[in-house]
Protein backbone atom coordinates (compact mmCIF):
# COMPACT_ATOMS: atom_id res chain seq x y z
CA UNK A 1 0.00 0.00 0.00
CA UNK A 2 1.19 3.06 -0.94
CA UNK A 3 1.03 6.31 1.40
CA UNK A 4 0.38 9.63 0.48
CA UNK A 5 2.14 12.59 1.05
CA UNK A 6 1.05 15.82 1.39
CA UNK A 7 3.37 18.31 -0.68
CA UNK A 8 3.48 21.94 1.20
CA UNK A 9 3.86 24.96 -0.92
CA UNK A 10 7.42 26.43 -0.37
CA UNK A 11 7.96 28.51 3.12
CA UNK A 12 7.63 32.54 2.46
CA UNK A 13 10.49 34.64 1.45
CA UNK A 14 11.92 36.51 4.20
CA UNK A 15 13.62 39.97 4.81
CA UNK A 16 17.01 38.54 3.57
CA UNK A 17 14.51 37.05 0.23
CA UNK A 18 12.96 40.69 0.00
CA UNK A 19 16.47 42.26 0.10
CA UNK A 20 17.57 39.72 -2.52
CA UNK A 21 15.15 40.59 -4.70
CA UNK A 22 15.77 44.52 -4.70
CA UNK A 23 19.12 44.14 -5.11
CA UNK A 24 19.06 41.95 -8.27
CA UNK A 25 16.07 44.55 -9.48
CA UNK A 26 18.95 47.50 -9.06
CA UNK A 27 21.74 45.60 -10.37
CA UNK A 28 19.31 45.06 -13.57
CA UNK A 29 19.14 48.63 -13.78
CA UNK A 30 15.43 49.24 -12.21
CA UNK A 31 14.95 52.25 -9.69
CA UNK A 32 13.62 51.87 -5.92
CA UNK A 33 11.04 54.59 -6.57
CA UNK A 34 9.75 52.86 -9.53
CA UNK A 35 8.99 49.36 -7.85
CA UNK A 36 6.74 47.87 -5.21
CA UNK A 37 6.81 45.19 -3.32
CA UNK A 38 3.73 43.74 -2.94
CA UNK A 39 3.38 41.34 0.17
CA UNK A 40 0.49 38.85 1.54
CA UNK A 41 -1.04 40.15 4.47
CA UNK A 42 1.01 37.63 6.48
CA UNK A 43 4.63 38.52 4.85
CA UNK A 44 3.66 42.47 5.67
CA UNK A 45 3.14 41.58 9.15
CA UNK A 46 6.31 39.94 9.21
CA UNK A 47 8.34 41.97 7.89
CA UNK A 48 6.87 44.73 10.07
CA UNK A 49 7.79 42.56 13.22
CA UNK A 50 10.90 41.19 12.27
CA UNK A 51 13.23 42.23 14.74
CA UNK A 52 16.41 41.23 13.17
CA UNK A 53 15.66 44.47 10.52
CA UNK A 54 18.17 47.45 10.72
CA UNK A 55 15.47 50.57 11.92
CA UNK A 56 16.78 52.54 8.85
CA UNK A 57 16.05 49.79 6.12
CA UNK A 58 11.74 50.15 6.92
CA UNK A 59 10.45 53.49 7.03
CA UNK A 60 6.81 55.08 6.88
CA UNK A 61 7.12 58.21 5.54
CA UNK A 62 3.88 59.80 3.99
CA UNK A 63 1.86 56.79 5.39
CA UNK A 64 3.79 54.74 2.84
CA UNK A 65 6.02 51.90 4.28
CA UNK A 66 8.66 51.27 2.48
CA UNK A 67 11.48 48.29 2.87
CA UNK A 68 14.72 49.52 1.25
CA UNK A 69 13.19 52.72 -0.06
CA UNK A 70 10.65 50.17 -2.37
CA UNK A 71 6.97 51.00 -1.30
CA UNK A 72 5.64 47.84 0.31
CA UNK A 73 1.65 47.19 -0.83
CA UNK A 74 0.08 44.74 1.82
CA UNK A 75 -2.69 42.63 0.64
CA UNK A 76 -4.46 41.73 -2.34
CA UNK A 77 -1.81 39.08 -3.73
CA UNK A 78 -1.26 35.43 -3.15
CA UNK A 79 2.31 35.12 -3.43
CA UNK A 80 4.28 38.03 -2.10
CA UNK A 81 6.86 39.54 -5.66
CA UNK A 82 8.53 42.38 -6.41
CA UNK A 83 6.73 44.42 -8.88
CA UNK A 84 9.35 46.35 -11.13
CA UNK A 85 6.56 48.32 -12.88
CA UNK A 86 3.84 48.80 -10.69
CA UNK A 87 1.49 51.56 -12.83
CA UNK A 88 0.86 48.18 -15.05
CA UNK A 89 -1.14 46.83 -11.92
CA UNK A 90 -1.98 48.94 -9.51
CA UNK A 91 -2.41 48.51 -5.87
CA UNK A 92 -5.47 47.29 -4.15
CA UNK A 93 -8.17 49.90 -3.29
CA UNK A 94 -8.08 50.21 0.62
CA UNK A 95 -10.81 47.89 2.57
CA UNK A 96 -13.32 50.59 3.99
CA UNK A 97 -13.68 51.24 7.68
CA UNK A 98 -16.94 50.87 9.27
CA UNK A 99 -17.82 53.94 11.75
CA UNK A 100 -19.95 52.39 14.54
CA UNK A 101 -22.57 55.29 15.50
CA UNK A 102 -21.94 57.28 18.70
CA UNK A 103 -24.08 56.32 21.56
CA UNK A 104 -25.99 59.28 22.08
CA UNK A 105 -25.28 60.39 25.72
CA UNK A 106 -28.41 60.19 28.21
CA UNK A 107 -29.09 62.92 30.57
CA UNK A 108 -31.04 63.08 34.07
């Protein structure tokens, strides 16, 4: 009898993949400014919390965060890549807050 195995997709990229990947994207000649990294919601929130990461290579300037000057988009993808042209798809529209009404305040 033969047994099955289960074959698990590959484990994400990490900070050290993400820096990879920029720096063979400049050595081909692309600029930071004109790529984005575009992360699952899970990879974002790693990379955010990873505390192995220099303070000066994440910033959030202009409510932007960007990972070695590269804008980082968060959600929307299934695989997190390194978009070297990102006006050819653009980022995801931005998941609208719900405002709970205020209670309206009771007075004796």
């Amino acid at each position: 009898m033969m047994v099955k195995t289960e074959k698990f997709p590959p484990s994400a990229p990490s900070a050290v993949g993400f820096r990879l990947w920029i720096e063979a994207a400049v050595n081909d000649g692309f600029q930071r400014e004109a790529m984005a990294l575009r992360l699952t919601l899970r990879d974002a929130a790693a990379l955010r919390r990873d505390p192995s990461l220099p303070l000066e290579d994440i910033s959030y300037a202009g409510g932007v965060m960007r990972y070695l000057g590269v804008e980082v988009v968060a959600g929307g993808v299934e695989r997190s890549s390194l978009d070297r042209t990102p006006e050819a798809t653009p980022a995801p529209p931005p998941v609208p807050v719900k405002k709970k009404p205020a209670k309206p305040k009771i007075r004796k």
